[in-house]
Each structure stands twice: as C-alpha cells, then as structure tokens.
PDB file of N, CA and C in Angstrom:
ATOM      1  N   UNK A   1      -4.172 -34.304 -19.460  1.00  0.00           N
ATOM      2  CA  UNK A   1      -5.218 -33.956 -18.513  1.00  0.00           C
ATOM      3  C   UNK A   1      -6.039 -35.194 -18.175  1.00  0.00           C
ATOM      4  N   UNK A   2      -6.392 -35.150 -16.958  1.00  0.00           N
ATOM      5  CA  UNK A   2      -6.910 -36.265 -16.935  1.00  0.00           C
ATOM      6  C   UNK A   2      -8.721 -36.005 -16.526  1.00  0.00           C
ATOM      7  N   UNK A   3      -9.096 -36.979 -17.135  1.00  0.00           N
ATOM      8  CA  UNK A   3     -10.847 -36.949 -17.099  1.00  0.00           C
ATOM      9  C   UNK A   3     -11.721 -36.682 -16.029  1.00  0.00           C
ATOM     10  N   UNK A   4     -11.202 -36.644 -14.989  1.00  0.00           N
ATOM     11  CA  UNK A   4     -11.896 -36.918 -13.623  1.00  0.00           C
ATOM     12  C   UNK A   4     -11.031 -36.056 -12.387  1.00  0.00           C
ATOM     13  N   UNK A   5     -11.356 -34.558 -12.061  1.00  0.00           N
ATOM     14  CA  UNK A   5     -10.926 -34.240 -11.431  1.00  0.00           C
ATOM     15  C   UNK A   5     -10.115 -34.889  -9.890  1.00  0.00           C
ATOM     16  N   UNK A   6      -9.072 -34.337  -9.524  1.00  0.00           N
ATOM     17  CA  UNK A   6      -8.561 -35.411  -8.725  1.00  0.00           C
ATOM     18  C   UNK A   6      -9.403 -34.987  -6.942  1.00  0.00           C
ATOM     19  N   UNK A   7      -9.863 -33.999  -7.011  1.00  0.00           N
ATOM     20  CA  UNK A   7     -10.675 -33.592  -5.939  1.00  0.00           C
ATOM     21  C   UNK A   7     -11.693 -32.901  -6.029  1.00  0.00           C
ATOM     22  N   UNK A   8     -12.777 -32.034  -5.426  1.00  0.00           N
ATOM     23  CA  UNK A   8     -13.993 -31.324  -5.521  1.00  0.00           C
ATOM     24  C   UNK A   8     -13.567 -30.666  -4.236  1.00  0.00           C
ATOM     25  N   UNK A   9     -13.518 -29.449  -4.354  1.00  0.00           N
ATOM     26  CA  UNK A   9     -12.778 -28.880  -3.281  1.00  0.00           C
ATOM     27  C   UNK A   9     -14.235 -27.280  -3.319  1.00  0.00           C
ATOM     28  N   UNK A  10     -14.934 -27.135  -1.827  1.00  0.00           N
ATOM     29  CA  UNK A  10     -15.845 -25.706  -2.043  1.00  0.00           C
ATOM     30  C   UNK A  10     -14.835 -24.825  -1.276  1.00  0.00           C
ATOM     31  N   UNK A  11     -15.036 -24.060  -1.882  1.00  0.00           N
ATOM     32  CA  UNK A  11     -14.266 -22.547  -0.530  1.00  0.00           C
ATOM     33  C   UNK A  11     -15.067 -21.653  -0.671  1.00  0.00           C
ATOM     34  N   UNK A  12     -15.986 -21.736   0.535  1.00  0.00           N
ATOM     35  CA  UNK A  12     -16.511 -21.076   1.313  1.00  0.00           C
ATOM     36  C   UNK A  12     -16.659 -19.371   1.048  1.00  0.00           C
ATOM     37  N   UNK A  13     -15.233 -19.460   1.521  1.00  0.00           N
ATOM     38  CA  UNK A  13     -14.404 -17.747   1.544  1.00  0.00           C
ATOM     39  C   UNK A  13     -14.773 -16.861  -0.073  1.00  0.00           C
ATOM     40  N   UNK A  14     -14.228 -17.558  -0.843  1.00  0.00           N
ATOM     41  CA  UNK A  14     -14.261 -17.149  -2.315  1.00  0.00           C
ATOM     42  C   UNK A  14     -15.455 -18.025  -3.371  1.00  0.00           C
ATOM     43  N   UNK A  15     -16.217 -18.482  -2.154  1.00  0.00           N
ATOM     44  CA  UNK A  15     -17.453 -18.897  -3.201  1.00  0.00           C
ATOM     45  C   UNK A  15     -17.765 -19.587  -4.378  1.00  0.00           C
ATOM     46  N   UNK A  16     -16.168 -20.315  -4.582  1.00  0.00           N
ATOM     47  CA  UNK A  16     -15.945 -21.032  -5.419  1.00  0.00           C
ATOM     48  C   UNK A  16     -16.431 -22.254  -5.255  1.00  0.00           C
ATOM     49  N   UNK A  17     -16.462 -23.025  -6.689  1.00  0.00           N
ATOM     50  CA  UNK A  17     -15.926 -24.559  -6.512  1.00  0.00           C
ATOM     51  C   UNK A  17     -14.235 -25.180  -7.284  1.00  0.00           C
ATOM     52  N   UNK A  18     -13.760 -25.690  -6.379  1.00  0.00           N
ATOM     53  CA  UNK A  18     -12.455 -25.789  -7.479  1.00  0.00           C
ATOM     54  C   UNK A  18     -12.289 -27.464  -7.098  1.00  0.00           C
ATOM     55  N   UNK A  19     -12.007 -27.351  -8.996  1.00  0.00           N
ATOM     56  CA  UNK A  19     -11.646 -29.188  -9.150  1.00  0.00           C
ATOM     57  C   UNK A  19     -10.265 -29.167  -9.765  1.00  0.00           C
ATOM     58  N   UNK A  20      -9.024 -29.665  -9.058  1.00  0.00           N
ATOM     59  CA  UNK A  20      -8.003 -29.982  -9.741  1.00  0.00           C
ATOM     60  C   UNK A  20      -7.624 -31.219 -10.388  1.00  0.00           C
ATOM     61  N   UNK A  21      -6.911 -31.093 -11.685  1.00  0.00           N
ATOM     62  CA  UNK A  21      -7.190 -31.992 -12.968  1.00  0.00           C
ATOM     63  C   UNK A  21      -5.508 -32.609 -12.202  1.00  0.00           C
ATOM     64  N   UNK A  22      -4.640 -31.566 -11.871  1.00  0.00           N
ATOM     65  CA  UNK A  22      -3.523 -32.460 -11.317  1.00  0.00           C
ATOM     66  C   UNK A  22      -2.600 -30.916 -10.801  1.00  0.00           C
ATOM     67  N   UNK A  23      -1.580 -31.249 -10.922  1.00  0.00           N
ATOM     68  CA  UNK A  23      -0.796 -30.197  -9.922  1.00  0.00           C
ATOM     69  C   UNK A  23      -0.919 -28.775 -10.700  1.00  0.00           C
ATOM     70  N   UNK A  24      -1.120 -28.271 -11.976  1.00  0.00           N
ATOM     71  CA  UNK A  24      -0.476 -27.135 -12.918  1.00  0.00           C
ATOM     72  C   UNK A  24      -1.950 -26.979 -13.768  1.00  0.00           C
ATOM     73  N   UNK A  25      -3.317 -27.490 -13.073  1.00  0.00           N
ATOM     74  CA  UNK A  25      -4.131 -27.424 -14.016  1.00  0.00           C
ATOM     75  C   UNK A  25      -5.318 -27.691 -12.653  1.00  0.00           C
ATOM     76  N   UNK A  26      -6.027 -26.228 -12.238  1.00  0.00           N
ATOM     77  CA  UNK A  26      -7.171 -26.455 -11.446  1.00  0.00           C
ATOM     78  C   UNK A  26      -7.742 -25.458 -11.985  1.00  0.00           C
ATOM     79  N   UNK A  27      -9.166 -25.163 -11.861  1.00  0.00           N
ATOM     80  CA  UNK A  27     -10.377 -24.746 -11.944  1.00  0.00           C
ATOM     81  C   UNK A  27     -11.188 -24.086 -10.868  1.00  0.00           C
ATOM     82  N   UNK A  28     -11.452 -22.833 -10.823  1.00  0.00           N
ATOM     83  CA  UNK A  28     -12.093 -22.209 -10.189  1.00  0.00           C
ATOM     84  C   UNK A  28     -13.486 -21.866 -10.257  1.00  0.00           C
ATOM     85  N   UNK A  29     -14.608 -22.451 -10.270  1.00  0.00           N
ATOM     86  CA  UNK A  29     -16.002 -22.047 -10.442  1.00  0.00           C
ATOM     87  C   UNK A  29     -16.885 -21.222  -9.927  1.00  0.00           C
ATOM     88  N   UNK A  30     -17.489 -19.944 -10.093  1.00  0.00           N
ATOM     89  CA  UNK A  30     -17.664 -18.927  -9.164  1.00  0.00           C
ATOM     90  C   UNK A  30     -19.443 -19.777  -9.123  1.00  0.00           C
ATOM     91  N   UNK A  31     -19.683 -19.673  -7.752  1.00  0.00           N
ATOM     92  CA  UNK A  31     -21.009 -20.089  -7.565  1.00  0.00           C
ATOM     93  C   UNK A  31     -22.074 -19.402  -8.759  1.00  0.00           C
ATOM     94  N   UNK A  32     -21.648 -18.176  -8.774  1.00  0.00           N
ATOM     95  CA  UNK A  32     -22.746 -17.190  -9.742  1.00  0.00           C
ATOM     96  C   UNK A  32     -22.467 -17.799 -11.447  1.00  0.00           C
ATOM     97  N   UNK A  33     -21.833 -18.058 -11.510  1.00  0.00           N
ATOM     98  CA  UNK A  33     -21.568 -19.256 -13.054  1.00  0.00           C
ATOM     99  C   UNK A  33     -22.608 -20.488 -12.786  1.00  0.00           C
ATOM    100  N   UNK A  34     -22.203 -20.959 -11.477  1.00  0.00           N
ATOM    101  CA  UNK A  34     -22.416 -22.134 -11.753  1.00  0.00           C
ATOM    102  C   UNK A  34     -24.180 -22.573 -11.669  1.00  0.00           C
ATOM    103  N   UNK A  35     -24.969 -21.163 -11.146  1.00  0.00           N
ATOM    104  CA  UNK A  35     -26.338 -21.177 -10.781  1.00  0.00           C
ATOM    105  C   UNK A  35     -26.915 -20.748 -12.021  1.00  0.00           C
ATOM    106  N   UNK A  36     -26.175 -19.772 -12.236  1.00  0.00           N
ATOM    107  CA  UNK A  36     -26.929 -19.225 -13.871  1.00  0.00           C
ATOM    108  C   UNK A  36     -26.870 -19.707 -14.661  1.00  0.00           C
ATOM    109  N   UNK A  37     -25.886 -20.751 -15.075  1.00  0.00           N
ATOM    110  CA  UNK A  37     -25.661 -21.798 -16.536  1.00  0.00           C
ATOM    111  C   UNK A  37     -26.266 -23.123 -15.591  1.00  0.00           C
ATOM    112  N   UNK A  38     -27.068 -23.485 -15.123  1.00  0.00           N
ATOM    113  CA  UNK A  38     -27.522 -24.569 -14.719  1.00  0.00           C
ATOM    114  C   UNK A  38     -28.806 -25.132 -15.817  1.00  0.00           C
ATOM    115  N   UNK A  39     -29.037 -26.513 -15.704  1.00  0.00           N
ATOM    116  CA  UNK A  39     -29.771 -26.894 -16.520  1.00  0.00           C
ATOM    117  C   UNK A  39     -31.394 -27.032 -15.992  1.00  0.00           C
ATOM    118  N   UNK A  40     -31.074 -26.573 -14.874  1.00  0.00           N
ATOM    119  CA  UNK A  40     -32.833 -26.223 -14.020  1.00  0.00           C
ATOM    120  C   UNK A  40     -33.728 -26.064 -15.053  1.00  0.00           C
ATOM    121  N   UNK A  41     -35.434 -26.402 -14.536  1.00  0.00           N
ATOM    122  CA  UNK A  41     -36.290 -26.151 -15.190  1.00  0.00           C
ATOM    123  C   UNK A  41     -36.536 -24.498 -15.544  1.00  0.00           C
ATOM    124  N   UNK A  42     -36.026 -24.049 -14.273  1.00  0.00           N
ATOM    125  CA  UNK A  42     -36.035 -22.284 -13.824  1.00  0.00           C
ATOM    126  C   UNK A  42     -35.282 -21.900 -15.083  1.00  0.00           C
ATOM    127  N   UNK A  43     -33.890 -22.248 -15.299  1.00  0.00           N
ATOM    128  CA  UNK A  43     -33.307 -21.464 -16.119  1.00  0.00           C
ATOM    129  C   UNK A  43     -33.545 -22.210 -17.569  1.00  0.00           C
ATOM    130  N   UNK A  44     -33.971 -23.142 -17.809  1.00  0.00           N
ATOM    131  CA  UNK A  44     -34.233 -23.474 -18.947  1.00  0.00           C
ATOM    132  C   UNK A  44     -35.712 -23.092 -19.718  1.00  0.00           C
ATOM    133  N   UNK A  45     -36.420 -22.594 -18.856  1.00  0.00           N
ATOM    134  CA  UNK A  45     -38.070 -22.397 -19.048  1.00  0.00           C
ATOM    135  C   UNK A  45     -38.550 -23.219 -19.759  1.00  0.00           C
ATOM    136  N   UNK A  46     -38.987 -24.630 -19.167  1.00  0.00           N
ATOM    137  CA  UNK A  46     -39.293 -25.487 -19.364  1.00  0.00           C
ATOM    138  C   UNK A  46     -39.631 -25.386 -21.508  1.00  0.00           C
ATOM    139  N   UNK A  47     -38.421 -25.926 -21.563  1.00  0.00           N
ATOM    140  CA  UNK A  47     -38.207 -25.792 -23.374  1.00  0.00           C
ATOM    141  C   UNK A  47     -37.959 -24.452 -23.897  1.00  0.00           C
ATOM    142  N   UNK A  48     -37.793 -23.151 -23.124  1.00  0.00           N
ATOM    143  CA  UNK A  48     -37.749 -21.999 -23.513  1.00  0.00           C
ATOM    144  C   UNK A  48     -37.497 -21.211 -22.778  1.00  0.00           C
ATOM    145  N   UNK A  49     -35.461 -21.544 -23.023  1.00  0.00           N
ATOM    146  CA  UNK A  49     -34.499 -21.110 -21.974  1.00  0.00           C
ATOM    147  C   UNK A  49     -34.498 -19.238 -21.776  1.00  0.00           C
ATOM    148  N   UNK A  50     -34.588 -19.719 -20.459  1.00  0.00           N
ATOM    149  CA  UNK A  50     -34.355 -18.089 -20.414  1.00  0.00           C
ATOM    150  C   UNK A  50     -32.611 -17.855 -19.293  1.00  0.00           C
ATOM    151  N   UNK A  51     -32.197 -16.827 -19.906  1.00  0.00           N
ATOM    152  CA  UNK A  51     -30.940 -16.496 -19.413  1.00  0.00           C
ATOM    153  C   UNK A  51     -31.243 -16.317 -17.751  1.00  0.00           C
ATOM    154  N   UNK A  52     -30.531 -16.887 -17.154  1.00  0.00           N
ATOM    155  CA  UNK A  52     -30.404 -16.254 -15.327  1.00  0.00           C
ATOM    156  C   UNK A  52     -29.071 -15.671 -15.383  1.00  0.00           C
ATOM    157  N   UNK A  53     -29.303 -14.164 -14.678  1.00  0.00           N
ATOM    158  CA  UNK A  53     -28.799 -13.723 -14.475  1.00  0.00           C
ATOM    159  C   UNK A  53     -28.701 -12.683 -13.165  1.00  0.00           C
ATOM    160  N   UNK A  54     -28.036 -11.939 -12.773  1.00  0.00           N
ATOM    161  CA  UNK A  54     -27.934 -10.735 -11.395  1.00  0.00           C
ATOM    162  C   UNK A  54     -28.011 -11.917 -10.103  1.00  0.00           C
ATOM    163  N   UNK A  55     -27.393 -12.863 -10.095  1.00  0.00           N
ATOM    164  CA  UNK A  55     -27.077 -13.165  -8.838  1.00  0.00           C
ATOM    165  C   UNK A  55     -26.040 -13.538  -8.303  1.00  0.00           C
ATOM    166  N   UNK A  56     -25.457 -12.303  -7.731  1.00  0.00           N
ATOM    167  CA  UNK A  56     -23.719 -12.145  -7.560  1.00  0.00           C
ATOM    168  C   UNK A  56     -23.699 -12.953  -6.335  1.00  0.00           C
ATOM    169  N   UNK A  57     -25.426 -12.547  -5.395  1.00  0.00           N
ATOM    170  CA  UNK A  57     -24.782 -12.984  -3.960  1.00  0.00           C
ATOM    171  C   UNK A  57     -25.364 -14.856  -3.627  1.00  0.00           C
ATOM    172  N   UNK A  58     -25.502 -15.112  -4.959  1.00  0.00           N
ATOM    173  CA  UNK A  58     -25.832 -16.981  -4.344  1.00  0.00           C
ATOM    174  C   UNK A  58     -24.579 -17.552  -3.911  1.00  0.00           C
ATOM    175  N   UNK A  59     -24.238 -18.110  -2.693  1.00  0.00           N
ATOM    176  CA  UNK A  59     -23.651 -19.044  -2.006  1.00  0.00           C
ATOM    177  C   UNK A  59     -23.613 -20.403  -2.045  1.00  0.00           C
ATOM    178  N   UNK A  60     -22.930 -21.746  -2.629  1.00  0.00           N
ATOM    179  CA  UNK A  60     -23.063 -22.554  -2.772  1.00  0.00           C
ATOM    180  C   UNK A  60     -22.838 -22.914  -1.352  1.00  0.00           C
ATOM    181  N   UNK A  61     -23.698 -23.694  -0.736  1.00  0.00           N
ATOM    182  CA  UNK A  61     -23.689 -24.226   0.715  1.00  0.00           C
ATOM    183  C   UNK A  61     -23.596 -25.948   1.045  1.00  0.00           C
ATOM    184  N   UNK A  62     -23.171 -26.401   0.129  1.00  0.00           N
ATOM    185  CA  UNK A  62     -22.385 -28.113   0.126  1.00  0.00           C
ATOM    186  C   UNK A  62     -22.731 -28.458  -1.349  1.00  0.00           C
ATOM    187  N   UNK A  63     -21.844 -29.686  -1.547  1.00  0.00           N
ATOM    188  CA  UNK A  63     -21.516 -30.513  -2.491  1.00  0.00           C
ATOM    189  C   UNK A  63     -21.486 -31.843  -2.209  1.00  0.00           C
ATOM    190  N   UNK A  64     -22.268 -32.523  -3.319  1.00  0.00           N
ATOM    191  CA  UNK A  64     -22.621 -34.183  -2.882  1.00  0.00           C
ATOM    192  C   UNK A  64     -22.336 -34.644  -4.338  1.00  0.00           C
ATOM    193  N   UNK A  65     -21.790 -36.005  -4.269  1.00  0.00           N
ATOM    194  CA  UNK A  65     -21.706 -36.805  -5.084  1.00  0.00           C
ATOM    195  C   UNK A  65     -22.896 -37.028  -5.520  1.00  0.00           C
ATOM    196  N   UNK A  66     -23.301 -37.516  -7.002  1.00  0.00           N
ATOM    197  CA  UNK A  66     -24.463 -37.927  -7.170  1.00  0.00           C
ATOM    198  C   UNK A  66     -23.926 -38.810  -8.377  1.00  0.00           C
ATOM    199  N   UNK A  67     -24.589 -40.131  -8.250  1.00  0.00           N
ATOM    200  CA  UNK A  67     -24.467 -41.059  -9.021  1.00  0.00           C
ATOM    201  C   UNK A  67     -22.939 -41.349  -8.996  1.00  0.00           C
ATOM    202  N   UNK A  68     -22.422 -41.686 -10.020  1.00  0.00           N
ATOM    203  CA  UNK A  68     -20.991 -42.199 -10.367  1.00  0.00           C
ATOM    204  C   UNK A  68     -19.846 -41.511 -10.967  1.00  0.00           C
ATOM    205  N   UNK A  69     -21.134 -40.081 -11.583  1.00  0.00           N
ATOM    206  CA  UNK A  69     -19.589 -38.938 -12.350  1.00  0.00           C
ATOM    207  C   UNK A  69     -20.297 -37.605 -11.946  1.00  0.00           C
ATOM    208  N   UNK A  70     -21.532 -37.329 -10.961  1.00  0.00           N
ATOM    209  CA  UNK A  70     -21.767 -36.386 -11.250  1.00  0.00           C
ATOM    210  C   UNK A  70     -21.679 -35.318  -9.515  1.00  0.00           C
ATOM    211  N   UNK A  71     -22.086 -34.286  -9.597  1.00  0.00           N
ATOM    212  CA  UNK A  71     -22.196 -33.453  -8.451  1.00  0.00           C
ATOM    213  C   UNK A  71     -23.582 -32.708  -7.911  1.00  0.00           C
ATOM    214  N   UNK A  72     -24.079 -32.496  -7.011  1.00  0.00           N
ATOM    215  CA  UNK A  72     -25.037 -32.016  -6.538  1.00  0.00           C
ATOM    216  C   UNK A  72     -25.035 -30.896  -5.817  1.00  0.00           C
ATOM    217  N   UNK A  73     -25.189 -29.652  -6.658  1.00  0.00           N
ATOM    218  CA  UNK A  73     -24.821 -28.546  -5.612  1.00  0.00           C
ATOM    219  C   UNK A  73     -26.081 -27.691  -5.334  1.00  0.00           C
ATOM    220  N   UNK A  74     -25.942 -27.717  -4.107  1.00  0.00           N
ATOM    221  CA  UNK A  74     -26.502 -27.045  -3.164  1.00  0.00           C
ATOM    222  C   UNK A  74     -26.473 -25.592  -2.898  1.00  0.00           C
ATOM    223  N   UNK A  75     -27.159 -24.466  -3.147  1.00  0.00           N
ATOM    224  CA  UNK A  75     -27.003 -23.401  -2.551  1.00  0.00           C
ATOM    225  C   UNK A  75     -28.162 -22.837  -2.155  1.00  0.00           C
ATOM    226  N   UNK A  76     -27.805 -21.755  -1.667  1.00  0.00           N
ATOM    227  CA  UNK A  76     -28.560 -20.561  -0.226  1.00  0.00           C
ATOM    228  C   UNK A  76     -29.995 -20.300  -0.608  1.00  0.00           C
ATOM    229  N   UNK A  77     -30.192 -20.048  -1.934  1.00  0.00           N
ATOM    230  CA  UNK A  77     -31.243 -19.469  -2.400  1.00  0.00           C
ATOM    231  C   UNK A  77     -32.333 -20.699  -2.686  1.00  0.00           C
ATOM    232  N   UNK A  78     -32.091 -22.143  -2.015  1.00  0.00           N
ATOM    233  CA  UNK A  78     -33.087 -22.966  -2.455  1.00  0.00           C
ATOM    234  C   UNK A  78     -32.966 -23.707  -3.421  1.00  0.00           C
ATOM    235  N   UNK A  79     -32.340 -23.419  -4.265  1.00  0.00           N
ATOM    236  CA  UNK A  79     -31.826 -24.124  -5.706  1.00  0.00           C
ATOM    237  C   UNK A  79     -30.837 -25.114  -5.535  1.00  0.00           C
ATOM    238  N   UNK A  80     -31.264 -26.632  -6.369  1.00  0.00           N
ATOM    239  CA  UNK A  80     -30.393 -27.934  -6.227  1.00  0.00           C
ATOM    240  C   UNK A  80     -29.839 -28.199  -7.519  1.00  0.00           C
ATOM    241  N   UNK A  81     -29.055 -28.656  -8.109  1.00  0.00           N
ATOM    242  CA  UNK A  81     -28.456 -28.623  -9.164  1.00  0.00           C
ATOM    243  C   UNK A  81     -27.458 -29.620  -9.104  1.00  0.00           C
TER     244      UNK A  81
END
C-alpha cells in the first residue's frame, strides 16, 4: 500500500470522498463520517469532546489541498475542516 493516496476524488452524487491507494485498494468516505469525527473545536468541546452526531444530510462542497499532506474540506453547513 502505498502512503499517499494516488488521487482525492469528491462525488458529489454519493457524498463521498474517495482516495485510491492504487488499483484493488480505494476508500470511500461518507461526508457524515467525515464531519462528525472531525477534530473541530465544535466537536472536540474545546478539551471536552463531545460526540457529533445526526447529520446524515451534510454535503461536502469542495476539497483543497492544505499544506504538503493534508486536505481541507469544505461543507454546506459552514464547517471547514
């Protein structure tokens, strides 16, 4: 496997994010994973994490490089991550 997905791919349609590692090994990220396990101040309560949860309908609405290994996602509800 290799360390560094070979693309960052959003679909829209299925609300995913998918990063493939190579041909027989990709990843599907459902936006609602990826908002609720975020390391936000929101979901972390500033030192006194609180679980996020019930938001089936957040939409990730773009993806940006940030820095040198990381990602910046963007979605509907206002939230940057």
């Amino acid at each position: 496997m290799s360390k560094f997905p070979t693309a960052v791919n959003l679909h829209k349609t299925s609300n995913t994010l998918g990063l493939p590692y190579g041909p027989d090994e990709v990843y599907q990220l459902p936006a609602e994973l990826l908002r609720t396990h975020s390391p936000s101040a929101e979901a972390q309560g500033h030192g006194k994490p609180t679980l996020q949860f019930a938001k089936p309908n957040v939409k990730l609405i773009k993806v940006e490089p940030d820095a040198q290994y990381a990602l910046k996602l963007n979605c509907d509800d206002g939230h940057t991550r």
